[in-house]
C-alpha atoms as a PDB file:
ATOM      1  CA  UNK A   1       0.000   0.000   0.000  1.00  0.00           C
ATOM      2  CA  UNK A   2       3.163   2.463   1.119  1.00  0.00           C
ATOM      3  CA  UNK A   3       4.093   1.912  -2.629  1.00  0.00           C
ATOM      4  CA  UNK A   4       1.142   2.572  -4.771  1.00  0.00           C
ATOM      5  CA  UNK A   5       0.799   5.996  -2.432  1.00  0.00           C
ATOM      6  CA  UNK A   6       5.063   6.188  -3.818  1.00  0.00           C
ATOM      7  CA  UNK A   7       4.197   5.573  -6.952  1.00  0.00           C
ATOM      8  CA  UNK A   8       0.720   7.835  -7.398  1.00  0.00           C
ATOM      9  CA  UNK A   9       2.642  10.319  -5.572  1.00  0.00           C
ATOM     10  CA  UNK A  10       5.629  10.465  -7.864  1.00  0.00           C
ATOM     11  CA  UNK A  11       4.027  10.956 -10.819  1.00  0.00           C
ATOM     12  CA  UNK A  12       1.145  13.245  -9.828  1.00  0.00           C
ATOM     13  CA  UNK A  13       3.807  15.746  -8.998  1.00  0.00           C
ATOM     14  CA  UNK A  14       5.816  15.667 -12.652  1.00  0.00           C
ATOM     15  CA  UNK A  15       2.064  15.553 -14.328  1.00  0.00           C
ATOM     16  CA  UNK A  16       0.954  18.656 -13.099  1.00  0.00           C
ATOM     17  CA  UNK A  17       4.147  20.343 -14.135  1.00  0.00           C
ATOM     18  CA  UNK A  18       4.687  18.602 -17.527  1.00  0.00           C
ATOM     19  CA  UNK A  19       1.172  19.097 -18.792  1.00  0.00           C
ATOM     20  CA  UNK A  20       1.256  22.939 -17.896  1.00  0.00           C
ATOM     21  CA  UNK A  21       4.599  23.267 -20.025  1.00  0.00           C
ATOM     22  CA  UNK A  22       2.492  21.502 -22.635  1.00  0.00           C
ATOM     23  CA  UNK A  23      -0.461  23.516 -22.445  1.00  0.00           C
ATOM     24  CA  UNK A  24       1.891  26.287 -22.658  1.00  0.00           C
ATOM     25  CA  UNK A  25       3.860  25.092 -25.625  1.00  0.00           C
ATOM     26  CA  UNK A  26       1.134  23.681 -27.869  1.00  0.00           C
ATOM     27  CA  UNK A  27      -1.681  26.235 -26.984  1.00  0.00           C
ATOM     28  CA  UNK A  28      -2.089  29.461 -29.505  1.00  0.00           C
ATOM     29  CA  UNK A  29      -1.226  32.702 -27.858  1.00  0.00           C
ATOM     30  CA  UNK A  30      -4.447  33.663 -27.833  1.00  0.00           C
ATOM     31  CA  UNK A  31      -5.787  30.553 -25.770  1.00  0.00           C
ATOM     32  CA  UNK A  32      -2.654  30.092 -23.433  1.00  0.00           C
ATOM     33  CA  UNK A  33      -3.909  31.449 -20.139  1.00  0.00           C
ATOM     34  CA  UNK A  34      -7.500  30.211 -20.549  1.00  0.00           C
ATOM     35  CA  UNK A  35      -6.438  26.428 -21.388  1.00  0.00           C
ATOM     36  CA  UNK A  36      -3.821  26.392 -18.703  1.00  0.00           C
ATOM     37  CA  UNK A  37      -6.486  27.899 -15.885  1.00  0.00           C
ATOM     38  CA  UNK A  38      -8.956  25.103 -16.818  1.00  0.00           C
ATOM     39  CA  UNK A  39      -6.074  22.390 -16.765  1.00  0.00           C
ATOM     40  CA  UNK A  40      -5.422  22.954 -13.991  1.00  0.00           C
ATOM     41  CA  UNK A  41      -8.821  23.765 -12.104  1.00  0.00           C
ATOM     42  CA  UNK A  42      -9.913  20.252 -13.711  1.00  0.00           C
ATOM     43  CA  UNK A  43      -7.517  18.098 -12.006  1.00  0.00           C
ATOM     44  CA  UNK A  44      -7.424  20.203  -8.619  1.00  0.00           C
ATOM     45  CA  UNK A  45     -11.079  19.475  -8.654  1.00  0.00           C
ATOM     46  CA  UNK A  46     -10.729  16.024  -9.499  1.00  0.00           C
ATOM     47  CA  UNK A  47      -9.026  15.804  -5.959  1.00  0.00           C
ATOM     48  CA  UNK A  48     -11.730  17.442  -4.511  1.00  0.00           C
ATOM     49  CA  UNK A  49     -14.745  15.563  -5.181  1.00  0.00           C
ATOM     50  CA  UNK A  50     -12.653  12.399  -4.609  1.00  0.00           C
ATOM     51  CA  UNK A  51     -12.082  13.329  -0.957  1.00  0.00           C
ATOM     52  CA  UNK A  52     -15.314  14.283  -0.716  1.00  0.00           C
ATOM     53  CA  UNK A  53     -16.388  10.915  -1.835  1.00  0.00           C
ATOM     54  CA  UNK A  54     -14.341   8.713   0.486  1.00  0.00           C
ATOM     55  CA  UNK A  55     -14.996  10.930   3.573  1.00  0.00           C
ATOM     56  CA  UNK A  56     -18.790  10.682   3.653  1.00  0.00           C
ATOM     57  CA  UNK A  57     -19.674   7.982   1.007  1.00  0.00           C
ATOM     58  CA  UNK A  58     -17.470   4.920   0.558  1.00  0.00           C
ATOM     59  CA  UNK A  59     -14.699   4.209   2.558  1.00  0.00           C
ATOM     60  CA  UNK A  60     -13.085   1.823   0.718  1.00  0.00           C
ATOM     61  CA  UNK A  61     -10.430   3.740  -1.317  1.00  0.00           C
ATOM     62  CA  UNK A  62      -7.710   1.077  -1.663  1.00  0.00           C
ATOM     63  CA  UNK A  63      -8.719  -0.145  -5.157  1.00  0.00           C
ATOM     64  CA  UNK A  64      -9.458   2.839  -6.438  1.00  0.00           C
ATOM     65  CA  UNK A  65      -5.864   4.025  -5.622  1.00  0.00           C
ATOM     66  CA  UNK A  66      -4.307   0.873  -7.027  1.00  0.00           C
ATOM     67  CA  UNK A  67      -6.238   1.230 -10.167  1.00  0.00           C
ATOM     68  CA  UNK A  68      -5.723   4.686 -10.446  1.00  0.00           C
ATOM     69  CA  UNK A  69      -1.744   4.115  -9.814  1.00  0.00           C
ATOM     70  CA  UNK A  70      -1.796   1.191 -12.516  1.00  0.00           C
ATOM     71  CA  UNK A  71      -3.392   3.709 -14.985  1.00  0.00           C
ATOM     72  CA  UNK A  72      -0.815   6.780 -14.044  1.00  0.00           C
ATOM     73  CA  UNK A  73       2.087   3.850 -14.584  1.00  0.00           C
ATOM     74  CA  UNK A  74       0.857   2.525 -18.113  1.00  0.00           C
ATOM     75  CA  UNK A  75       0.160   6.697 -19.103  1.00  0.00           C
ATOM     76  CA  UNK A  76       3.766   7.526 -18.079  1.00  0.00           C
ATOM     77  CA  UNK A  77       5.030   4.369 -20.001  1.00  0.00           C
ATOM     78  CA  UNK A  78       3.171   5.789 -22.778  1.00  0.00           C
ATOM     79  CA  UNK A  79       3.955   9.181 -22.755  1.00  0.00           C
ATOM     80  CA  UNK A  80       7.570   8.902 -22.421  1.00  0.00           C
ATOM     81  CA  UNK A  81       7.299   6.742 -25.420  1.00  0.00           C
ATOM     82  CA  UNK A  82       5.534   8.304 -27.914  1.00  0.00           C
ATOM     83  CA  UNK A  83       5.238  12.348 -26.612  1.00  0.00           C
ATOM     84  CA  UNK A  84       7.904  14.240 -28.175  1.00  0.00           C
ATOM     85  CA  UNK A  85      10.780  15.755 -25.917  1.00  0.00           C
ATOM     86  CA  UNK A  86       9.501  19.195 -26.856  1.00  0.00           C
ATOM     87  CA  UNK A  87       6.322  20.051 -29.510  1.00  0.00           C
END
């Protein structure tokens, strides 16, 4: 369990940062600050409700954290692949 909270950790931290840069770097001009705002607010929120959710509804978070850390490990393996250095 101590790993899967490593691993979901680990990555959450270098995914908000890397797709900001992205948002930044592929966005138009025009659209930067907009895109980047709702990035942003949309995973910050996705926090949120899920706290929400295992405080007062279900309490059993373990498999959602293990799925969700699976998921963030086959994205990264993915990404690192096939997502270009810099766009």
């Amino acid at each position: 369990m101590l790993f899967l909270f490593f691993v979901q950790g680990f990555q959450e931290g270098g995914r908000f940062a890397v797709v900001f840069v992205y948002f930044i770097e592929i966005a138009p001009k025009k659209y930067a600050d907009i895109l980047c705002t709702i990035g942003n607010c949309s995973m910050g929120s996705v926090y949120l409700w899920l706290t929400l959710y295992f405080r007062y509804i279900d309490k059993d978070w373990i498999w959602t954290i293990a799925f969700g850390a699976c998921l963030q490990a086959i994205s990264l393996f993915i990404h690192l692949t096939f997502v270009p250095e810099s766009p």
